[in-house]
C-alpha atoms as a PDB file:
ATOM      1  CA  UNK A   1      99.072 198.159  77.643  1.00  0.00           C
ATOM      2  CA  UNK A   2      96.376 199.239  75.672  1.00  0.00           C
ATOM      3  CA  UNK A   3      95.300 198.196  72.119  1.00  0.00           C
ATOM      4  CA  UNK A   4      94.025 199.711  68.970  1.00  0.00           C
ATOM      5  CA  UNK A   5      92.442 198.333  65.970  1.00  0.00           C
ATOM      6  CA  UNK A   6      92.905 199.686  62.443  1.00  0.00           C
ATOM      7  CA  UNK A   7      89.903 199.888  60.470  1.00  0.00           C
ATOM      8  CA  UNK A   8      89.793 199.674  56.433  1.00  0.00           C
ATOM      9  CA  UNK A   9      86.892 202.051  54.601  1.00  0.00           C
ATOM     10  CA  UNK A  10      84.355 199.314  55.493  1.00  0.00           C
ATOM     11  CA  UNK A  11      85.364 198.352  59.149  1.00  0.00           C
ATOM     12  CA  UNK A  12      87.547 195.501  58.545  1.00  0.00           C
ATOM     13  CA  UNK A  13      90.842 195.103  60.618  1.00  0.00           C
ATOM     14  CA  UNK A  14      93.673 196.067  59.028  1.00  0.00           C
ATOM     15  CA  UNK A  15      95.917 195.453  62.108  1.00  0.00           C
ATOM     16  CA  UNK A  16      96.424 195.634  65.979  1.00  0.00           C
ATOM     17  CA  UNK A  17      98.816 197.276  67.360  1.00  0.00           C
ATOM     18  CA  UNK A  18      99.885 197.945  71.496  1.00  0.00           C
ATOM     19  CA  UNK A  19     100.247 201.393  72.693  1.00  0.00           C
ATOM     20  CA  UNK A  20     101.827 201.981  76.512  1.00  0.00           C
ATOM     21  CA  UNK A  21      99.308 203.085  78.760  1.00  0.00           C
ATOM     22  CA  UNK A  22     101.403 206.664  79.615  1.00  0.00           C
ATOM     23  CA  UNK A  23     100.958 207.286  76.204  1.00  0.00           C
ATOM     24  CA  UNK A  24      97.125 207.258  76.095  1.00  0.00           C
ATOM     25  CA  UNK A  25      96.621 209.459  79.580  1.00  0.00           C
ATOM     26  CA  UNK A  26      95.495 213.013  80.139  1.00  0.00           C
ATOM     27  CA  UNK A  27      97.006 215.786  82.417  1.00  0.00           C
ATOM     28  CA  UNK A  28      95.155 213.889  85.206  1.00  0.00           C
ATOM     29  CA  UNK A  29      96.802 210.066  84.834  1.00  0.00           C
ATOM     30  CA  UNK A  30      93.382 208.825  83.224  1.00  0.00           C
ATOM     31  CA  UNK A  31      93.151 206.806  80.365  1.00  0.00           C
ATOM     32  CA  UNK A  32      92.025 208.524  77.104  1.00  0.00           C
ATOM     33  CA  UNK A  33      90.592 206.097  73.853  1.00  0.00           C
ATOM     34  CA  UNK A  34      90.811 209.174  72.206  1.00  0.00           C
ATOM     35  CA  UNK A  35      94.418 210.114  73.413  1.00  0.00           C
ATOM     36  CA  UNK A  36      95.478 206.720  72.163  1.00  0.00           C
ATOM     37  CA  UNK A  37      93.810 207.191  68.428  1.00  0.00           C
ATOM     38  CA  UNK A  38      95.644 210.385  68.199  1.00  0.00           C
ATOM     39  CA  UNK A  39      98.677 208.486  69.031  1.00  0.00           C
ATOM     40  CA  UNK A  40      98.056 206.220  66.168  1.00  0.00           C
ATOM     41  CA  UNK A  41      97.227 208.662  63.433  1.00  0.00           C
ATOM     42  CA  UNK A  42     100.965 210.360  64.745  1.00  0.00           C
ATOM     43  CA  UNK A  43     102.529 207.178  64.343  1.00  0.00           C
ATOM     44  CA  UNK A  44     101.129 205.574  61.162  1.00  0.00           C
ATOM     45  CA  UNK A  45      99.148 208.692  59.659  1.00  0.00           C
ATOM     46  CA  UNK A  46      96.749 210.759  59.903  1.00  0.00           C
ATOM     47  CA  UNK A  47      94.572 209.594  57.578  1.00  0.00           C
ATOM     48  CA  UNK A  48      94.273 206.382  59.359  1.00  0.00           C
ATOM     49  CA  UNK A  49      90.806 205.012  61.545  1.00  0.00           C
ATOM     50  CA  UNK A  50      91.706 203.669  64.996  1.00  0.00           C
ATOM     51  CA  UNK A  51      89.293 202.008  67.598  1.00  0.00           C
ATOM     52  CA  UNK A  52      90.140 200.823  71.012  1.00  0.00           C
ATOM     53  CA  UNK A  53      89.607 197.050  71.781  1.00  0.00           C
ATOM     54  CA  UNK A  54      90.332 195.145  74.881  1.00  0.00           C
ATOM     55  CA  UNK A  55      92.427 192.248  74.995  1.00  0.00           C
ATOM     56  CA  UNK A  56      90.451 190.411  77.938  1.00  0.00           C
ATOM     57  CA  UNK A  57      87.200 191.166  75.726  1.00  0.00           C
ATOM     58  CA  UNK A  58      86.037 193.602  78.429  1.00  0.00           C
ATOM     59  CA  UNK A  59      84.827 196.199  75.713  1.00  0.00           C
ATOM     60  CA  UNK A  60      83.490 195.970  72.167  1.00  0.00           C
ATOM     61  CA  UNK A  61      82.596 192.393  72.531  1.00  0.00           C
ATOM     62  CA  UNK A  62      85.605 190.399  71.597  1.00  0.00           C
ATOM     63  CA  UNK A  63      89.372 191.352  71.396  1.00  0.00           C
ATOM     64  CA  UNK A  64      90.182 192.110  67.444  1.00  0.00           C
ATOM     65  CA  UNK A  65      91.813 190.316  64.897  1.00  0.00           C
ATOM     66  CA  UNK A  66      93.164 191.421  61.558  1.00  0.00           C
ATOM     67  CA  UNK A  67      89.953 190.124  59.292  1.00  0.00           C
ATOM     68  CA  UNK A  68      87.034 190.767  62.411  1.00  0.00           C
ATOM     69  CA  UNK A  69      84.649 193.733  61.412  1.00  0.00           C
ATOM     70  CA  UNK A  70      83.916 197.074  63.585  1.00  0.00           C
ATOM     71  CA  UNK A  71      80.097 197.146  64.326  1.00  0.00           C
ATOM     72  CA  UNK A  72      79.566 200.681  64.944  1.00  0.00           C
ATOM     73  CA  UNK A  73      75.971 200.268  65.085  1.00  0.00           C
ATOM     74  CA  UNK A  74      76.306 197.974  68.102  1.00  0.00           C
ATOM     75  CA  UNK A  75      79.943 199.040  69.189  1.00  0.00           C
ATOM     76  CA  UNK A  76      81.354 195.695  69.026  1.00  0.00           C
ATOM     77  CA  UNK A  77      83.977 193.755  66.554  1.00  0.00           C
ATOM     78  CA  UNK A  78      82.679 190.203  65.303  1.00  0.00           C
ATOM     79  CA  UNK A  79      84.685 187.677  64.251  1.00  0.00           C
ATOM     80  CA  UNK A  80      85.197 186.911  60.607  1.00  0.00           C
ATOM     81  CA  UNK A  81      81.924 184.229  59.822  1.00  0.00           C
ATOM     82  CA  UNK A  82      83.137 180.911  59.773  1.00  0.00           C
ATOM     83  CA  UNK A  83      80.861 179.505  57.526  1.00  0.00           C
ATOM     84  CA  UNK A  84      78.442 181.221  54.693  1.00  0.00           C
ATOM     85  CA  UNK A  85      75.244 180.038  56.896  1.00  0.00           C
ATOM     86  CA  UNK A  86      76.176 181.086  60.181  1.00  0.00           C
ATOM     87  CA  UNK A  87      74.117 184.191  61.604  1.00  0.00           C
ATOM     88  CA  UNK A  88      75.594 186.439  64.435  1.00  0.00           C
ATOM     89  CA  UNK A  89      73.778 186.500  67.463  1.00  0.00           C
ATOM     90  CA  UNK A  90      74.887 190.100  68.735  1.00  0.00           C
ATOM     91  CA  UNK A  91      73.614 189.049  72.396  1.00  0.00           C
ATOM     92  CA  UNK A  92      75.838 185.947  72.631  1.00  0.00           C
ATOM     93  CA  UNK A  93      78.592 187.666  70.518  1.00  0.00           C
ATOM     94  CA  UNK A  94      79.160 184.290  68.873  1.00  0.00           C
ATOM     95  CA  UNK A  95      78.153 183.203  65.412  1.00  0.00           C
ATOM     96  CA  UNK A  96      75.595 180.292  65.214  1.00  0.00           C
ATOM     97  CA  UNK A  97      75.497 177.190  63.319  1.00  0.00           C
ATOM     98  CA  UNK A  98      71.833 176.507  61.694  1.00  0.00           C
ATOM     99  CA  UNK A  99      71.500 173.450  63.941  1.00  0.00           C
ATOM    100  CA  UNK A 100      72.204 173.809  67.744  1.00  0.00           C
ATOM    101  CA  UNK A 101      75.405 172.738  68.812  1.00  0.00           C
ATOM    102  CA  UNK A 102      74.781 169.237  70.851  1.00  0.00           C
ATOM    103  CA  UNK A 103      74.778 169.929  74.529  1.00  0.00           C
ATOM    104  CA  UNK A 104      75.885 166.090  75.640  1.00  0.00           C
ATOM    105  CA  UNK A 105      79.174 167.109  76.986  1.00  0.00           C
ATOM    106  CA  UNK A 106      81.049 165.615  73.413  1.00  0.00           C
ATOM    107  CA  UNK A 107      83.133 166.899  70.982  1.00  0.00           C
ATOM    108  CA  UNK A 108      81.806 167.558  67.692  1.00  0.00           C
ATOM    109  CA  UNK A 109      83.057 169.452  64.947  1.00  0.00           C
ATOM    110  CA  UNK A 110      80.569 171.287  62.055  1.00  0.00           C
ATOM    111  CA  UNK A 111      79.697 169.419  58.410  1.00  0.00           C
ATOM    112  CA  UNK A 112      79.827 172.094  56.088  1.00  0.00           C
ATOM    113  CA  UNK A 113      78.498 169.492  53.237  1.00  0.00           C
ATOM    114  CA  UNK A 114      75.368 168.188  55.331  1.00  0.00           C
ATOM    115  CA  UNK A 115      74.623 170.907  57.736  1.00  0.00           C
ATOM    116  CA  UNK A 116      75.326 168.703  61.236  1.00  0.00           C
ATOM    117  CA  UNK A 117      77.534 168.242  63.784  1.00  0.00           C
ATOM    118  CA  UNK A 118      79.918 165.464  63.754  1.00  0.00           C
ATOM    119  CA  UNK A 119      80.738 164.035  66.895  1.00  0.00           C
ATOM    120  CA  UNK A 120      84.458 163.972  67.221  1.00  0.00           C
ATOM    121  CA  UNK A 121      85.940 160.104  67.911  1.00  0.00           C
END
């Protein structure tokens, strides 16, 4: 199955839907992104902005969610920022707290109030 991402008029996910694989191949049985977005503009519209995405996170970075922004810069979706201080790190594809996460092998879960980790009893 293959899956496609609809994107508002500033990248954001509008939804994801699942398109059959026989449905996004050419005369010659291979698999077309661009096959697939025409499928979606017949089914929802024409008018309508598709990209591809990969549920194992084997293209564009991560697998999108309604909320996650397209990156066409970079070619990637991000994740909606969990927190107004966070910065993206487009190598990691992860966004990053402005203290390091503890690497002790606990639990901890982010302070919003006093910018720390707590560790997690």
């Amino acid at each position: 199955m293959a899956h496609f991402a609809e994107l508002d008029s500033n990248n954001i996910v509008l939804r994801v839907i699942v398109v059959s694989n026989d449905d996004i191949k050419d005369s010659d049985g291979n698999e077309s992104e661009a096959l697939g977005i025409a499928f979606c503009k017949n089914l929802i519209g024409s008018d309508t902005n598709w990209v591809q995405t990969s549920y194992n996170s084997n293209m564009r970075g991560v697998y999108a969610g309604v909320g996650y922004t397209y990156d066409s810069e970079f070619n990637i979706f991000i994740s909606p920022q969990p927190h107004e201080n966070w910065t993206y790190n487009r190598s990691t594809k992860k966004w990053e707290a402005p203290v390091a996460y503890p690497n002790d092998g606990k639990l901890y879960t982010w302070d919003r109030d006093n910018q720390r980790w707590n560790e997690v009893s």
